[in-house]
N, C-alpha and C. Protein backbone atom coordinates (compact mmCIF):
# COMPACT_ATOMS: atom_id res chain seq x y z
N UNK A 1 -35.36 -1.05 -32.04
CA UNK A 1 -34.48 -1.81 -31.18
C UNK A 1 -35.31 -2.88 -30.46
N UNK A 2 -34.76 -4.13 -30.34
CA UNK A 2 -34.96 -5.44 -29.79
C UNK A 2 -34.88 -5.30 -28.05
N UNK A 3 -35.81 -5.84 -27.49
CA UNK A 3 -35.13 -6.02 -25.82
C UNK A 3 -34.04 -7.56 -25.85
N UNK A 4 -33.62 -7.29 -24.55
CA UNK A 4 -32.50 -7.99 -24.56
C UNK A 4 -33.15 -9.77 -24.44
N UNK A 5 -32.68 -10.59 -25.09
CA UNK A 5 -33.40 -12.17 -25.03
C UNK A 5 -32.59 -12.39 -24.39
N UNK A 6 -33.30 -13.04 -23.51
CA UNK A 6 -32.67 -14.29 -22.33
C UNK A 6 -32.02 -15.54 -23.27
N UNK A 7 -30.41 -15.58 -22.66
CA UNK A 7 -29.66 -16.73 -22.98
C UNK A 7 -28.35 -16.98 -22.06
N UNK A 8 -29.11 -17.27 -21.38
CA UNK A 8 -28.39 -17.96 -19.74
C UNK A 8 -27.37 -19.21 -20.39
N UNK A 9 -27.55 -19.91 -21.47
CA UNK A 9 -26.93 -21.20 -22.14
C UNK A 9 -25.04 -20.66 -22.67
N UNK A 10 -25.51 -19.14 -22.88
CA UNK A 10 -24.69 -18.30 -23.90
C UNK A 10 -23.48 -17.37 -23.00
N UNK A 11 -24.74 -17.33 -21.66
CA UNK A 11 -23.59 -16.27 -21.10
C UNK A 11 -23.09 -17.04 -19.80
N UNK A 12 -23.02 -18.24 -19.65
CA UNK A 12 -22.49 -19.69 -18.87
C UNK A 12 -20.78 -19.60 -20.04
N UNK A 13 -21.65 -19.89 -21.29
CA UNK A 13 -20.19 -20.24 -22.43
C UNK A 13 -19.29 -18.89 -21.99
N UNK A 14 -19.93 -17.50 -22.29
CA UNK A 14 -18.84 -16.32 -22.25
C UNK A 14 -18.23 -16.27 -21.10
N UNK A 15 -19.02 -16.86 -19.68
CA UNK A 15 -18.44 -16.34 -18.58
C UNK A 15 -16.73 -17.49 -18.27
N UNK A 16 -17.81 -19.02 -18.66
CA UNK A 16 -16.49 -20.10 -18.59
C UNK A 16 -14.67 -19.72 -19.52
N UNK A 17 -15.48 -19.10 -20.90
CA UNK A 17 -14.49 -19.03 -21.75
C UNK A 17 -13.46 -17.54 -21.39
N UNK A 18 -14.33 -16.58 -20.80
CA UNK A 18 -13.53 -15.39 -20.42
C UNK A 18 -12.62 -15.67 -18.69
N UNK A 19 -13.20 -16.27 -17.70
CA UNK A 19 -12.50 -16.42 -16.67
C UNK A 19 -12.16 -18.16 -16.41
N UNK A 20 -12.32 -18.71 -17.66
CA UNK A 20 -11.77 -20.61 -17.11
C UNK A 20 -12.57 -20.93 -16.26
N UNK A 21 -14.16 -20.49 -16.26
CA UNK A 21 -14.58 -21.10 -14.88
C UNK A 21 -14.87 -22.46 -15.51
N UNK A 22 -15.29 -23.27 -14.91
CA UNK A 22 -16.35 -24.77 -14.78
C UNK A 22 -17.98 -23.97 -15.30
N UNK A 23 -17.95 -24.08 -16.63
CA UNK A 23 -18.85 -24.38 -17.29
C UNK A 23 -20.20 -24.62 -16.60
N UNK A 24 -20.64 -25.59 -15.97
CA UNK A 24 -21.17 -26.75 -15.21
C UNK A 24 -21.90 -25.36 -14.03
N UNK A 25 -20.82 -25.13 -13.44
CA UNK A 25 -20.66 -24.56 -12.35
C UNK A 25 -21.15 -23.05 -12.48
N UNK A 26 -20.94 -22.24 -13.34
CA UNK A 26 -21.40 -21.05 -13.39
C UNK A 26 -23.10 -21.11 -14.09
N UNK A 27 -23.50 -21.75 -14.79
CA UNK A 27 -24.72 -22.64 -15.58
C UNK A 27 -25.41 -22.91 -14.21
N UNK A 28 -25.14 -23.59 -13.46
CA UNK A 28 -25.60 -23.94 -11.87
C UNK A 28 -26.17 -23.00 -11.26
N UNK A 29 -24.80 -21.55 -11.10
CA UNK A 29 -25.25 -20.22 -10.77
C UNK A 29 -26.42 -19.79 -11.16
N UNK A 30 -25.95 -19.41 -12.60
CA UNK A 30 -27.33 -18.66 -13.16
C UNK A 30 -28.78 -19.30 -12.77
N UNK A 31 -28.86 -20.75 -12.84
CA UNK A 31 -30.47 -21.23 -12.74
C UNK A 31 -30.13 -21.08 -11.18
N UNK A 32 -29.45 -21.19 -10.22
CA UNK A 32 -30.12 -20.68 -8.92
C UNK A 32 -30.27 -19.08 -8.84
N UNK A 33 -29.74 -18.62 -9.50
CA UNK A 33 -30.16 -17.40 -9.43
C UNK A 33 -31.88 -16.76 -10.19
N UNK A 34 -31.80 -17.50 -11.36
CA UNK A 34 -33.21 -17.68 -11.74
C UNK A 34 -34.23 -18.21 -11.02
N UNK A 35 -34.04 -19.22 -10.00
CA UNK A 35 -34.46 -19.57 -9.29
C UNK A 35 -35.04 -18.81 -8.04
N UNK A 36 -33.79 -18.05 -7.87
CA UNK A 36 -34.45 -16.84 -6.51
C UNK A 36 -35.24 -16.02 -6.69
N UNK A 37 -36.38 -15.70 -8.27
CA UNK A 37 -36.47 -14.93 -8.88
C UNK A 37 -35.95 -13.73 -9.19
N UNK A 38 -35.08 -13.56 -9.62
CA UNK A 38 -33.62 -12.76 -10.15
C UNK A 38 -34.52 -12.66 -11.50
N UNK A 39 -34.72 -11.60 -12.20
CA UNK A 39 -34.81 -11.08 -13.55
C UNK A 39 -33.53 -11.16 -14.21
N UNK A 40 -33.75 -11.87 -15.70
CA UNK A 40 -32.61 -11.98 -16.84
C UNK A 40 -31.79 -10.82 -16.00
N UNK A 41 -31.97 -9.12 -16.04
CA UNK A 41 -31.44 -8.11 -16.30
C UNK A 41 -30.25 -8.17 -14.66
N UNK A 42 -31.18 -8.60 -13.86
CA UNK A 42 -29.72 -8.92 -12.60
C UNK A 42 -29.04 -9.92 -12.59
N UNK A 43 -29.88 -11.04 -13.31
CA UNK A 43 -28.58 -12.15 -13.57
C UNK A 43 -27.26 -11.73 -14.31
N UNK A 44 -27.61 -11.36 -15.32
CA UNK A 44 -26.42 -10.13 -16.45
C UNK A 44 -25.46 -9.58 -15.50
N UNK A 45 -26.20 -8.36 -14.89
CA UNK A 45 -25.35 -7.47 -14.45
C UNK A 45 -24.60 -7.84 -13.11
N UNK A 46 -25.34 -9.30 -12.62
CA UNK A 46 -24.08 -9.51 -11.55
C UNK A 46 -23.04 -10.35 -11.86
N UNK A 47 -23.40 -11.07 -12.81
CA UNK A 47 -22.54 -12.05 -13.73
C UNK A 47 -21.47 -11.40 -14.17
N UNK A 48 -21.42 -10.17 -14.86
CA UNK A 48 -20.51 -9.45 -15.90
C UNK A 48 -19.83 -8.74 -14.73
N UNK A 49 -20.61 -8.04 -13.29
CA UNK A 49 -19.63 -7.80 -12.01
C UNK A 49 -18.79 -8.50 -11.80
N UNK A 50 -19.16 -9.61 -11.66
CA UNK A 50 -18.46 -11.19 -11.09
C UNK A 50 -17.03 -10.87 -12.16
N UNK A 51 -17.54 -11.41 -13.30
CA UNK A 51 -16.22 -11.74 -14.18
C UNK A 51 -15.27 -10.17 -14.22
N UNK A 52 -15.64 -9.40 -14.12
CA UNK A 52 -14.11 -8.33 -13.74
C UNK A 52 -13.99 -7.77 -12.59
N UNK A 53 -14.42 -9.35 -11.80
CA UNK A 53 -13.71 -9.05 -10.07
C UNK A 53 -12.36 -9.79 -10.29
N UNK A 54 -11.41 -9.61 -9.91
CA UNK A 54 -10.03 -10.22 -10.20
C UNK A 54 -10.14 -11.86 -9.12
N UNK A 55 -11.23 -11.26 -7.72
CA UNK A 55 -11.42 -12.84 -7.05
C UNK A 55 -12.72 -13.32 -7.19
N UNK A 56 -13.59 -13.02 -8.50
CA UNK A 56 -14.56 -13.30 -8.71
C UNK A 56 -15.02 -14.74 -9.09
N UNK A 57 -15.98 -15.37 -8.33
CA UNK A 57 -16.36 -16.61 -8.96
C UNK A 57 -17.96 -17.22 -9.35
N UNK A 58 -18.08 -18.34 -9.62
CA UNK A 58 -19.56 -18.96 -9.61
C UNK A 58 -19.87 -18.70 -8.32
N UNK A 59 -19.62 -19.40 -7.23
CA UNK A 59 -19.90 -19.49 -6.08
C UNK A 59 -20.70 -17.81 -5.54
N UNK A 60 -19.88 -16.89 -5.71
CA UNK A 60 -20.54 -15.79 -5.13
C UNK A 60 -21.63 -15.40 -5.85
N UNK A 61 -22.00 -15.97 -7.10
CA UNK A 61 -23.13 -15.58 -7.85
C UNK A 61 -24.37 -16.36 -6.95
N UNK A 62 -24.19 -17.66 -6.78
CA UNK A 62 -25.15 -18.24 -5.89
C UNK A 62 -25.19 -17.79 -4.68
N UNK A 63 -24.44 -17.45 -3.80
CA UNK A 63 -24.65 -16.91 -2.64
C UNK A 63 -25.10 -15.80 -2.60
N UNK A 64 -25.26 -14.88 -3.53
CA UNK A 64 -25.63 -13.31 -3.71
C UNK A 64 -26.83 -13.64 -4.13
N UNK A 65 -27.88 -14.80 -4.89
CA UNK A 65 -28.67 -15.22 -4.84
C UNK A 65 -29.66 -15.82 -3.91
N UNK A 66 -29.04 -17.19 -3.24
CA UNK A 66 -29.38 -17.11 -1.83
C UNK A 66 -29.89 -16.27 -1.01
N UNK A 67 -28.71 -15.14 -0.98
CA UNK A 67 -28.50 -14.26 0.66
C UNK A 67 -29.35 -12.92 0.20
N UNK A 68 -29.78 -13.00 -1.35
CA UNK A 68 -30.43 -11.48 -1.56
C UNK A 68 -31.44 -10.76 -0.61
N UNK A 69 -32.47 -11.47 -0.31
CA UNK A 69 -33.79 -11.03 0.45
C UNK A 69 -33.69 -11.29 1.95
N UNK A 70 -32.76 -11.74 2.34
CA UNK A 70 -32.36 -12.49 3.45
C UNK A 70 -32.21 -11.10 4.69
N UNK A 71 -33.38 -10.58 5.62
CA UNK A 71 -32.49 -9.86 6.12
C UNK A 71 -31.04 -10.13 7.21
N UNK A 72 -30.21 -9.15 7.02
CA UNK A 72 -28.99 -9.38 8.24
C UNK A 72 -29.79 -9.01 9.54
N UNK A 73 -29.00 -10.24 10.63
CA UNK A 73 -29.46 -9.73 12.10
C UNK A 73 -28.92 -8.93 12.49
N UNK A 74 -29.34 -8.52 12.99
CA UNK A 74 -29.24 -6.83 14.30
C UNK A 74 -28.99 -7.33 15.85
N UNK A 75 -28.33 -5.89 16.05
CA UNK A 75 -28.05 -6.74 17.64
C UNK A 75 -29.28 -6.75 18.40
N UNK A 76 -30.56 -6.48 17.67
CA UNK A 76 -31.91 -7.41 18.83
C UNK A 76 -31.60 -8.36 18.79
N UNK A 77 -31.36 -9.33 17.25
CA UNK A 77 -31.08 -10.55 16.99
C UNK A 77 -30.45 -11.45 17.95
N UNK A 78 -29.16 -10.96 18.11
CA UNK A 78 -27.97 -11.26 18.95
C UNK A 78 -28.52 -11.08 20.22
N UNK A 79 -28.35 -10.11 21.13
CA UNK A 79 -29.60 -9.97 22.23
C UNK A 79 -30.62 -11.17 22.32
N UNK A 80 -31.30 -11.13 21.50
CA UNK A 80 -32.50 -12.24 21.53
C UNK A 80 -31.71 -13.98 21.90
N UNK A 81 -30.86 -13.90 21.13
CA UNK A 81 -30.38 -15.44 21.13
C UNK A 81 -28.97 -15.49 22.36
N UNK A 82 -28.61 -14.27 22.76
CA UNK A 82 -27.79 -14.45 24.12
C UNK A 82 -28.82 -15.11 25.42
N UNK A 83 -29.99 -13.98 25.48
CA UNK A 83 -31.21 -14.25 26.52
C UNK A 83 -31.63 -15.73 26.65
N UNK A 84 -31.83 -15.90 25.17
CA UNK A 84 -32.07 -17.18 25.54
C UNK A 84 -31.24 -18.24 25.49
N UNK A 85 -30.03 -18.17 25.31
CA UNK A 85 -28.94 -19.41 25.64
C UNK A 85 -28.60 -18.94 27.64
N UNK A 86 -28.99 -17.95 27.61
CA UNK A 86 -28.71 -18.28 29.33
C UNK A 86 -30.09 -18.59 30.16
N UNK A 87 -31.16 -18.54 29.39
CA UNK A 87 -31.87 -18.91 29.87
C UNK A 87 -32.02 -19.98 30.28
N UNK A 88 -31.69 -20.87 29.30
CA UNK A 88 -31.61 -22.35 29.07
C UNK A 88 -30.33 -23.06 30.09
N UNK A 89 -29.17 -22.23 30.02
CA UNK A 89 -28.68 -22.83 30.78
C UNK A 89 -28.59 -22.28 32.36
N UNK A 90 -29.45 -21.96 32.78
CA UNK A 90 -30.24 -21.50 34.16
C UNK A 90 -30.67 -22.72 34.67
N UNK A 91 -29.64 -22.42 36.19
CA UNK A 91 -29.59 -23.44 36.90
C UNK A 91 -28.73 -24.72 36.74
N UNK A 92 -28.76 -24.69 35.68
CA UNK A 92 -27.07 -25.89 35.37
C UNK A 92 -25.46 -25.91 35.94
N UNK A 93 -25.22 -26.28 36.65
CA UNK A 93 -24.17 -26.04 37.01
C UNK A 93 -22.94 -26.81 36.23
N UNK A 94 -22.98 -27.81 35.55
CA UNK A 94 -22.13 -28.38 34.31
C UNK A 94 -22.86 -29.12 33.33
N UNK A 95 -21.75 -30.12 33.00
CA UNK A 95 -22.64 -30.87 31.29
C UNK A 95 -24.07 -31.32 31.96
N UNK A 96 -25.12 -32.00 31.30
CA UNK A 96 -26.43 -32.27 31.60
C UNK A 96 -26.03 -33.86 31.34
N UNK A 97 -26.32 -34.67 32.09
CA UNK A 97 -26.31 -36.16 32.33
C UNK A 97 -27.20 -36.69 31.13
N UNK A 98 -27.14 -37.27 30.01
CA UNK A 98 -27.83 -37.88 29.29
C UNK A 98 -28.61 -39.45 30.07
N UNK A 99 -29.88 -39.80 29.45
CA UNK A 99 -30.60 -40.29 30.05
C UNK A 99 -30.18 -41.56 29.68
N UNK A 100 -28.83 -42.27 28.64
CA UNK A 100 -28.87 -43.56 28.28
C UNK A 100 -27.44 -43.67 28.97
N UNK A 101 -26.84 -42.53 30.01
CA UNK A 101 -25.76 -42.76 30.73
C UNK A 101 -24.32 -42.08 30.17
N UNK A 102 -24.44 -41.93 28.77
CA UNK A 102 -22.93 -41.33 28.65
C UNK A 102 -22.65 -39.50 28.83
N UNK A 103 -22.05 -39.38 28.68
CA UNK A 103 -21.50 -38.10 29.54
C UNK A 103 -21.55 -37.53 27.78
């Protein structure tokens, strides 16, 4: 038995021709997903997820690419960026006067 060959060209055609996507557009996917370093074997298997999601599209293939390694914030996160938006606005009592005069 053969391992599986990479043909991102092939499974752009199956994915366009099985759900009508934009060609163009799912082809796009895959190389950003190659791009995120995604191995052939998760490009596949999120691709073939994608197409028997009933609201499945290109778009979420790139964003699941994107957002893979990405951690989610935590409420330190949130915490962290409350602290400091009141920090900042400490001592302000309304808008801040810009220095070329307009409000």
């Amino acid at each position: 038995m053969t391992d599986v060959q990479p043909a991102p060209r092939h499974l752009a055609m199956l994915a366009a021709a099985m759900r009508d996507w934009d060609y163009e557009e799912i082809r796009a996917a895959i190389i950003a997903a190659s791009h995120a370093g995604w191995d052939d074997e998760r490009i596949y298997r999120e691709t073939f997820r994608l197409l028997l999601l009933r609201d499945g599209c290109p778009a979420d293939l790139r964003n699941a690419a994107r957002n893979a390694d990405r951690p989610k914030p935590g409420k330190e996160t949130f915490q962290a960026g409350l602290a400091a938006a009141r920090q900042a606005l400490e001592g302000h009592t309304g808008p801040v006067a810009r220095e070329d005069g307009a409000a």
